[in-house]
N, C-alpha and C. Protein backbone atom coordinates (compact mmCIF):
# COMPACT_ATOMS: atom_id res chain seq x y z
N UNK A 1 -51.78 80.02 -70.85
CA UNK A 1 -52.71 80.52 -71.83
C UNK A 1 -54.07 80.63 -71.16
N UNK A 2 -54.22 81.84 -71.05
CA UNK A 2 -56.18 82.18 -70.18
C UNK A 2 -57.07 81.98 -71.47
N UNK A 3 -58.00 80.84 -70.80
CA UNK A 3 -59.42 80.82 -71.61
C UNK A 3 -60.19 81.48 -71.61
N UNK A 4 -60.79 81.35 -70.45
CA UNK A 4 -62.05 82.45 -69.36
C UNK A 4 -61.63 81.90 -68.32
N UNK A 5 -62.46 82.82 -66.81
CA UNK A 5 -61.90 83.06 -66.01
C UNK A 5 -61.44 81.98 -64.86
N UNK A 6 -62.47 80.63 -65.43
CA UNK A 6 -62.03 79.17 -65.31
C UNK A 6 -61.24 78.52 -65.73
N UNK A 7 -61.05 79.04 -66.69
CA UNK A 7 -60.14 78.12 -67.49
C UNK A 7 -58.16 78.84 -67.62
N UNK A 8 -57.74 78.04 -67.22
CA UNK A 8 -56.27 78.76 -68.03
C UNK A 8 -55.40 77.34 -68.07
N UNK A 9 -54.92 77.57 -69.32
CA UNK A 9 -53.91 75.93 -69.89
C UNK A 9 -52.40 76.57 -69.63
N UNK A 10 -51.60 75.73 -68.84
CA UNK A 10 -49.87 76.33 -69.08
C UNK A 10 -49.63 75.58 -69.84
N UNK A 11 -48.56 76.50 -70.39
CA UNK A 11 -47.83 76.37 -71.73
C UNK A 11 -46.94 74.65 -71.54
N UNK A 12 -46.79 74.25 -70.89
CA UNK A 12 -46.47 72.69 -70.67
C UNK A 12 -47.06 71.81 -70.66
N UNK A 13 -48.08 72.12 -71.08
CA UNK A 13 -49.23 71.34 -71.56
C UNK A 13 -49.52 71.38 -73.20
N UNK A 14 -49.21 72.04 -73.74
CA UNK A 14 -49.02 72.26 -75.25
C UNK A 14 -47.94 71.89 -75.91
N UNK A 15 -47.97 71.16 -76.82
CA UNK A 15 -46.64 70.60 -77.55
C UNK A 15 -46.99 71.25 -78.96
N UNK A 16 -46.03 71.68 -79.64
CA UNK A 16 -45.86 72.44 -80.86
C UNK A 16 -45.06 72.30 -81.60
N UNK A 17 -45.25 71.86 -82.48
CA UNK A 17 -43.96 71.04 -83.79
C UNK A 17 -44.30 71.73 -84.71
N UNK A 18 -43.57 71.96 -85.79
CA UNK A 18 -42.76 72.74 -86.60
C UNK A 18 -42.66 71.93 -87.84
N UNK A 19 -43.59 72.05 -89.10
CA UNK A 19 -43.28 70.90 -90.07
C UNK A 19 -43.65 72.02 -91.06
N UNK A 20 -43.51 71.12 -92.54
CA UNK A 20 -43.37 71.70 -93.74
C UNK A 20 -44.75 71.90 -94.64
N UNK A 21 -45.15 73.13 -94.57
CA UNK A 21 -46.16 73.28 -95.04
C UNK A 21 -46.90 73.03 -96.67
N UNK A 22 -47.64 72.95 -96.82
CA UNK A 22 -48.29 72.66 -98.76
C UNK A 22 -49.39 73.99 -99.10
N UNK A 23 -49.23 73.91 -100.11
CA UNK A 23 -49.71 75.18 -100.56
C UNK A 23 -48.70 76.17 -101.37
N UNK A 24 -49.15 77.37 -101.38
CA UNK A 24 -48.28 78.66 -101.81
C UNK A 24 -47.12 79.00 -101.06
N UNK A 25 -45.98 79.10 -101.92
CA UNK A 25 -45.12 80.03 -101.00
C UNK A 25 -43.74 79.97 -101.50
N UNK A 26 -43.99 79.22 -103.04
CA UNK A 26 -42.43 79.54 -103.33
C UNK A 26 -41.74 78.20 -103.29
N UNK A 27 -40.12 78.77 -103.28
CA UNK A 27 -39.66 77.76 -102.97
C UNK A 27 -39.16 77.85 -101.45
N UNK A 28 -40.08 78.74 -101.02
CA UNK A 28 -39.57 78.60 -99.15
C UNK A 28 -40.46 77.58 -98.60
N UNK A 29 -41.56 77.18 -99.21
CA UNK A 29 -42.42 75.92 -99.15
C UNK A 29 -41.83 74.67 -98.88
N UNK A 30 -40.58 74.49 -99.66
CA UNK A 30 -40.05 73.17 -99.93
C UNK A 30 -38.72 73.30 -98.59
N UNK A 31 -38.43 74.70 -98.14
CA UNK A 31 -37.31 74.36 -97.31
C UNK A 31 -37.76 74.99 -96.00
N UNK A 32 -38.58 75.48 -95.86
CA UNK A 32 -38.83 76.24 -94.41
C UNK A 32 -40.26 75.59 -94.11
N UNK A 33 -39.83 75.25 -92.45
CA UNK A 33 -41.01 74.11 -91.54
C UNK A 33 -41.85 75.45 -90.46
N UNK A 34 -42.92 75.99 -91.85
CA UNK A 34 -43.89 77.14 -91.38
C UNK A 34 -45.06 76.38 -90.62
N UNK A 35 -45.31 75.19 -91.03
CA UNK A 35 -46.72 75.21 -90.61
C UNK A 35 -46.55 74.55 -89.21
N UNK A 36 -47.72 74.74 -88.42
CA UNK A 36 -47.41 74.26 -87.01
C UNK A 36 -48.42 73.24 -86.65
N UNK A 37 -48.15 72.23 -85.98
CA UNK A 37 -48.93 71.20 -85.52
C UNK A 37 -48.76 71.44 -83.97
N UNK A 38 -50.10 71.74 -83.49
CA UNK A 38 -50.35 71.94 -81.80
C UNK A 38 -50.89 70.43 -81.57
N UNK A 39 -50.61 70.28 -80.43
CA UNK A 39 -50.96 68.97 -79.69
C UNK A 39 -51.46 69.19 -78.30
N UNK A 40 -52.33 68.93 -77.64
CA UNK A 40 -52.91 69.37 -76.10
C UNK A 40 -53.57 68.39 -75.91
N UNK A 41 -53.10 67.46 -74.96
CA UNK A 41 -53.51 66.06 -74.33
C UNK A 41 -54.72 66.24 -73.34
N UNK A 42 -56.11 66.28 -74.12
CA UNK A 42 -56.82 66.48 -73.41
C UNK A 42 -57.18 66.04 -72.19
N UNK A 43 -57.61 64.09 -72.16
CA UNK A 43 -57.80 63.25 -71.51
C UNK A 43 -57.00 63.36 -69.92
N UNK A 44 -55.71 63.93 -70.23
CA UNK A 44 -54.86 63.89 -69.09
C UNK A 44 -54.40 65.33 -68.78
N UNK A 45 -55.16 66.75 -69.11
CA UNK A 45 -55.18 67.68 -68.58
C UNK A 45 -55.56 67.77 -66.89
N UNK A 46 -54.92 68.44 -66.31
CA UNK A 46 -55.58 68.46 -64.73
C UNK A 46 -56.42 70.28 -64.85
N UNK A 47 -56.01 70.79 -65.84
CA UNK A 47 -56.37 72.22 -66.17
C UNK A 47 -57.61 72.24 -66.52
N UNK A 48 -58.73 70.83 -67.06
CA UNK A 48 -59.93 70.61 -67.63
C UNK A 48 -60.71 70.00 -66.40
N UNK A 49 -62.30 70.53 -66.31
CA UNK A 49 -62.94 69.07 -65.32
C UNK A 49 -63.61 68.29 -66.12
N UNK A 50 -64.07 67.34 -66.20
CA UNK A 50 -64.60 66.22 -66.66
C UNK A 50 -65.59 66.44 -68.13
N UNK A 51 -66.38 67.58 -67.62
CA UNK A 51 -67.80 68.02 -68.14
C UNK A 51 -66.93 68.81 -69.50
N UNK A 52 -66.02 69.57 -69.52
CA UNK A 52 -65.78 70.16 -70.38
C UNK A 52 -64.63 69.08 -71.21
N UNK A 53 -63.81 68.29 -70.77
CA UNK A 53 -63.14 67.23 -71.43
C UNK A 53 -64.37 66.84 -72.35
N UNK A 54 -65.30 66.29 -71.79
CA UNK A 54 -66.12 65.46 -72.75
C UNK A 54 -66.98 66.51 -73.95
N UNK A 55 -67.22 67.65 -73.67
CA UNK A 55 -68.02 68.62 -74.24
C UNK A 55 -67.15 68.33 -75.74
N UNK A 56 -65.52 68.97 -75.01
CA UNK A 56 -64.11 69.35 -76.03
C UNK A 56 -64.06 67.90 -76.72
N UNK A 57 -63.81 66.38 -76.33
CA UNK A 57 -64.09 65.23 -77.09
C UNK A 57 -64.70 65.70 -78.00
N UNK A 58 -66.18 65.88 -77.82
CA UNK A 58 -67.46 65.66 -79.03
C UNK A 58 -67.01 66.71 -80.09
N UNK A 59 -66.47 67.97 -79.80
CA UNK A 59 -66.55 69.08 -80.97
C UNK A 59 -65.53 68.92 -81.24
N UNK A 60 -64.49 68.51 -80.99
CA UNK A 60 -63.11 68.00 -81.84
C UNK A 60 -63.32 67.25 -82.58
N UNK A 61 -64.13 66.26 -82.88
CA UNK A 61 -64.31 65.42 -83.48
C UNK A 61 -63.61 64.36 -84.28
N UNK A 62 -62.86 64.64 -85.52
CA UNK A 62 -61.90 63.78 -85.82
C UNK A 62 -60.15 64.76 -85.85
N UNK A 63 -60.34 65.76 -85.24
CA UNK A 63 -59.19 66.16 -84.81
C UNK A 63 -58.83 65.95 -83.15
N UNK A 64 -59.39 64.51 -82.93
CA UNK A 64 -59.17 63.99 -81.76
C UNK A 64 -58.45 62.59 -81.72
N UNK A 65 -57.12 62.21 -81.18
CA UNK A 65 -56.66 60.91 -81.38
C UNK A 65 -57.51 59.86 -80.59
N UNK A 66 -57.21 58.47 -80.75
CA UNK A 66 -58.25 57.68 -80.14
C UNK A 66 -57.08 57.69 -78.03
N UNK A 67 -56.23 58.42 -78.19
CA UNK A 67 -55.45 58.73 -77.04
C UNK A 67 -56.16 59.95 -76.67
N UNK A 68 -56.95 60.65 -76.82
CA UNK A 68 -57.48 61.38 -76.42
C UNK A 68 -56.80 62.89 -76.26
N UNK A 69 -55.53 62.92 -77.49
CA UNK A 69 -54.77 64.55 -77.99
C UNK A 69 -56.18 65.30 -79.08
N UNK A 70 -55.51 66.28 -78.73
CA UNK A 70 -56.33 67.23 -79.75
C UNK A 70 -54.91 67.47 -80.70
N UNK A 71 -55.29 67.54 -81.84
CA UNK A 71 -54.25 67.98 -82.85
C UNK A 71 -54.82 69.07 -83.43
N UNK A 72 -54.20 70.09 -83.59
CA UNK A 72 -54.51 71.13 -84.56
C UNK A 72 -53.19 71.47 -85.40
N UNK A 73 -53.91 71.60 -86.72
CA UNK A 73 -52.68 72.15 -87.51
C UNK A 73 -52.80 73.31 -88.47
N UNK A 74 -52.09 73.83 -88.38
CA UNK A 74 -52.12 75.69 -88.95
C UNK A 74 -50.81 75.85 -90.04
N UNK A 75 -51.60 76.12 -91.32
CA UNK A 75 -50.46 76.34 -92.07
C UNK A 75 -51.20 77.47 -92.71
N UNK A 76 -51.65 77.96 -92.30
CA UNK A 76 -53.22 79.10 -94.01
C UNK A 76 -51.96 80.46 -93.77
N UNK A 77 -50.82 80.74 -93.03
CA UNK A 77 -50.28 81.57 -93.44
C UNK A 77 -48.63 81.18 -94.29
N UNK A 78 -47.45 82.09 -94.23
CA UNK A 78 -46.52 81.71 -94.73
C UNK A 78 -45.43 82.19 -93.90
N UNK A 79 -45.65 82.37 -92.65
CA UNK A 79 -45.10 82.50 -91.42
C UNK A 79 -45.07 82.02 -90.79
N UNK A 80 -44.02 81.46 -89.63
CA UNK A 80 -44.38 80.57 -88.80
C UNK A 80 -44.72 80.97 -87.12
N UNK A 81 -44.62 82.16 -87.13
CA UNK A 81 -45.38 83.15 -85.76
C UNK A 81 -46.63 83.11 -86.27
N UNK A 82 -46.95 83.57 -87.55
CA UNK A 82 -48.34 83.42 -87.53
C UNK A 82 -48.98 82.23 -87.25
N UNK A 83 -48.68 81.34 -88.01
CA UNK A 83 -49.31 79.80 -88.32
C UNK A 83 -49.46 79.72 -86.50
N UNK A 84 -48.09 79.94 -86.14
CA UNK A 84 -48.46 79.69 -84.06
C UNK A 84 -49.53 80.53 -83.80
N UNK A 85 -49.90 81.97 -84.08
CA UNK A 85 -50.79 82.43 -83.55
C UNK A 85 -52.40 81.90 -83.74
N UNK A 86 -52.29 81.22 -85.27
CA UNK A 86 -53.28 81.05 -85.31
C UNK A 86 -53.94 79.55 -84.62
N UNK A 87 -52.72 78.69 -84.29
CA UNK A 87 -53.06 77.32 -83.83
C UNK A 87 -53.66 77.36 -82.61
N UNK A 88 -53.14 78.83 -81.64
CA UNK A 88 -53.14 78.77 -80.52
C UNK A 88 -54.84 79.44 -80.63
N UNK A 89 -55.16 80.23 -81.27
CA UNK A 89 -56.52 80.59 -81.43
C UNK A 89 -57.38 79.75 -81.76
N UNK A 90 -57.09 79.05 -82.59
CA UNK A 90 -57.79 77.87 -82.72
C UNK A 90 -58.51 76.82 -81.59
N UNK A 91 -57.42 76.77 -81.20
CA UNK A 91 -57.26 75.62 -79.61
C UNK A 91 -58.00 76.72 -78.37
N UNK A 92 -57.60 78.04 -78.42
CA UNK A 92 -58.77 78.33 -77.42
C UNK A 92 -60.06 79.09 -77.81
N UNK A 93 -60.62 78.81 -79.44
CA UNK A 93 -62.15 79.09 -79.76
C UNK A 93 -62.39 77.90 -79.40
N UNK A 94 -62.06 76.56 -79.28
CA UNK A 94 -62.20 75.07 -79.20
C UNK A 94 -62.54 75.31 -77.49
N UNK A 95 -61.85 75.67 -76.50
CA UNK A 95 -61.96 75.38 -75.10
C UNK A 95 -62.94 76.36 -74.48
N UNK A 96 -63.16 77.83 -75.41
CA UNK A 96 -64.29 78.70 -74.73
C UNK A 96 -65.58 78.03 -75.71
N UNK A 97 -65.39 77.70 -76.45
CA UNK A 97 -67.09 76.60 -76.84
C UNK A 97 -67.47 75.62 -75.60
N UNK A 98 -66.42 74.75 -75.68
CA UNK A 98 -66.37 73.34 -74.73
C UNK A 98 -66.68 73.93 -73.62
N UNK A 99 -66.23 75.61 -73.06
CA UNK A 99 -66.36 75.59 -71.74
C UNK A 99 -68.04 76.19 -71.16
N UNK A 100 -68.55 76.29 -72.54
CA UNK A 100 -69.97 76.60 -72.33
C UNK A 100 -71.18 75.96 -72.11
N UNK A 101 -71.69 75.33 -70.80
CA UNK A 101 -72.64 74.83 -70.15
C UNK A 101 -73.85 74.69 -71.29
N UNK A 102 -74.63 73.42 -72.43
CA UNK A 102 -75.71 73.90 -72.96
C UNK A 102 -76.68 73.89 -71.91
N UNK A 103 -77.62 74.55 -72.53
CA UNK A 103 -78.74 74.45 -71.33
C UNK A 103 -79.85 73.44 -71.14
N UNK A 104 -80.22 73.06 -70.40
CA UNK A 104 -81.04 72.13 -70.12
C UNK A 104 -82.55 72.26 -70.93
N UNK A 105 -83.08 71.37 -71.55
CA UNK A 105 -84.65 72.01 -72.11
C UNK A 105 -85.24 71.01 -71.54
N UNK A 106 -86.11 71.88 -71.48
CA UNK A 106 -87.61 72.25 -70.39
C UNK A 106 -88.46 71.36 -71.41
N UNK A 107 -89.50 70.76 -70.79
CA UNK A 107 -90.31 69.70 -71.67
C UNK A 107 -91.46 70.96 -71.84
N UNK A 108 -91.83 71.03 -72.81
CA UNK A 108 -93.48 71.87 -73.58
C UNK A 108 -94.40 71.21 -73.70
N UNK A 109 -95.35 71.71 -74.08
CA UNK A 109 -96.35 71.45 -74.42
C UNK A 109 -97.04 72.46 -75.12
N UNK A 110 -97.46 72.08 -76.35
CA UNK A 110 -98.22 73.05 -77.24
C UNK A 110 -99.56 73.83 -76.89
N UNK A 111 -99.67 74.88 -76.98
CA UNK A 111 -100.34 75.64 -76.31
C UNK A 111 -102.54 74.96 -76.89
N UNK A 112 -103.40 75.33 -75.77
CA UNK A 112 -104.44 74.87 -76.79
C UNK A 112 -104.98 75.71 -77.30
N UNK A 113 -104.18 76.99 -78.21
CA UNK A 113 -105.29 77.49 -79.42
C UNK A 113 -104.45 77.03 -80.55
N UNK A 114 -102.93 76.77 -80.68
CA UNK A 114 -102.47 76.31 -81.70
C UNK A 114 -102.92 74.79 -82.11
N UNK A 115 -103.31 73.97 -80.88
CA UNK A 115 -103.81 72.50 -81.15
C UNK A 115 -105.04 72.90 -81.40
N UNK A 116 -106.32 73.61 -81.25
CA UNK A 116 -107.43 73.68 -82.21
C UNK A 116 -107.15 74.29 -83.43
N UNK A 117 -106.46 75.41 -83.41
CA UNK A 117 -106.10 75.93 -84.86
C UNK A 117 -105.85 74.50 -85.69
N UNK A 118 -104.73 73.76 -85.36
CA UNK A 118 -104.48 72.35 -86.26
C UNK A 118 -105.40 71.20 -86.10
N UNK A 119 -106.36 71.22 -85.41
CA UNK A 119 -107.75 70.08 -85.76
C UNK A 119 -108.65 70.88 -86.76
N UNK A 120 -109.05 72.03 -86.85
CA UNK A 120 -109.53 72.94 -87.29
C UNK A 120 -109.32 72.84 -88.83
N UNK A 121 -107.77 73.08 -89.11
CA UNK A 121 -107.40 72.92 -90.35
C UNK A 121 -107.48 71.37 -90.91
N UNK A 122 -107.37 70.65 -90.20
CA UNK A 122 -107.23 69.25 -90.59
C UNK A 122 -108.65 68.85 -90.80
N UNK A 123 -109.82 69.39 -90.32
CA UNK A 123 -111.03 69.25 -90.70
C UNK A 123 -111.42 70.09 -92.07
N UNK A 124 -111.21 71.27 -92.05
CA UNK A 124 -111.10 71.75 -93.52
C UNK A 124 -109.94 71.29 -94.67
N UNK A 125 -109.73 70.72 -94.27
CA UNK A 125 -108.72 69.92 -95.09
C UNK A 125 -109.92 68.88 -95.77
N UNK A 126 -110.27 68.12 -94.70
CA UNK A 126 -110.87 66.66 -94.78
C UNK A 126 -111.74 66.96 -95.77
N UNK A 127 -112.74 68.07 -95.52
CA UNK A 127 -113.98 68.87 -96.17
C UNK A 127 -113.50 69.30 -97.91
N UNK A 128 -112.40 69.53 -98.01
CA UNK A 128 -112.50 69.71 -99.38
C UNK A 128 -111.30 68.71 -100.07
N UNK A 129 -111.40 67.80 -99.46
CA UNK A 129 -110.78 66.40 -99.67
C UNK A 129 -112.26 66.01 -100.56
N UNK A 130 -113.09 66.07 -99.66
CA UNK A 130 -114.73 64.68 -99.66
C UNK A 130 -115.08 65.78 -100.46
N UNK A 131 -115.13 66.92 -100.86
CA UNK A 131 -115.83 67.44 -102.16
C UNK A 131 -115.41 67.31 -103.25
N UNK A 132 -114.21 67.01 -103.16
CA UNK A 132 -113.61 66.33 -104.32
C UNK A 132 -114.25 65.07 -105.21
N UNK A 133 -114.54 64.13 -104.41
CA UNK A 133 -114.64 62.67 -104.91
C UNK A 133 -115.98 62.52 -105.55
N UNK A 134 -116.16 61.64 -106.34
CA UNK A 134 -116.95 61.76 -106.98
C UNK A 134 -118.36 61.12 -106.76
N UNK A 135 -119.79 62.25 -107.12
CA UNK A 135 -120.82 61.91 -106.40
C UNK A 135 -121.50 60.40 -105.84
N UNK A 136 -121.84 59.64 -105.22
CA UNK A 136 -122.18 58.27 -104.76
C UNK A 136 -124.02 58.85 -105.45
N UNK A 137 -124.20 58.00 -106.27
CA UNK A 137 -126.11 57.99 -106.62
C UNK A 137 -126.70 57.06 -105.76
């Protein structure tokens, strides 16, 4: 399965089970195992480097075992090619996120007409604060 041009997962690395879906669908609901549960052992991929394992950890979030699988499960159709197509899409919008470098930020500093603009205001502020209060004889 190609991610981008770094990335590609073989299919032996993906485990895919076959269970009984909830929702709509009849009584093919109760006897046909549409929905699909993907499994992809992140932690022990050799197909991942380090930086993107941990990226994929954080945005999996609780569709992550404390073994370090990703589980995804796909039932939103009433097919079970689909439900696969969509698990497998799933799992690689998950690995082209993870596989995207954020970028580093640059420390700022506020420019100095916006820091006088805001002493500026904070003094006209102050000014019709103290005209407010009431005269001292």
């Amino acid at each position: 399965m190609r991610i981008s041009e770094e990335i590609e997962v073989p299919e032996r690395e993906i485990r895919e089970t076959f269970v009984r879906a909830s929702g709509p669908g009849g009584q093919n609901v109760n006897r046909v195992r549409t929905a699909v549960r993907l499994r992809f052992d992140v932690h022990n991929s050799p197909s991942l480097d380090d930086a993107v394992k941990a990226r994929l950890t954080e945005l999996a979030g609780s569709r992550m075992t404390e073994q370090g699988v990703l589980v995804i499960r796909a039932d939103r159709f009433r097919t079970q090619d689909r439900n696969r197509q969509d698990a497998r899409a799933r799992l690689a919008a998950l690995l082209q996120q993870a596989a995207v470098r954020p970028r580093r930020r640059r420390k700022t500093r506020p420019p100095a007409a916006s820091r006088a603009h805001r002493l500026e205001m904070k003094r006209r502020r102050a000014r019709v604060k103290k005209l407010r209060a009431s005269p001292r004889w």
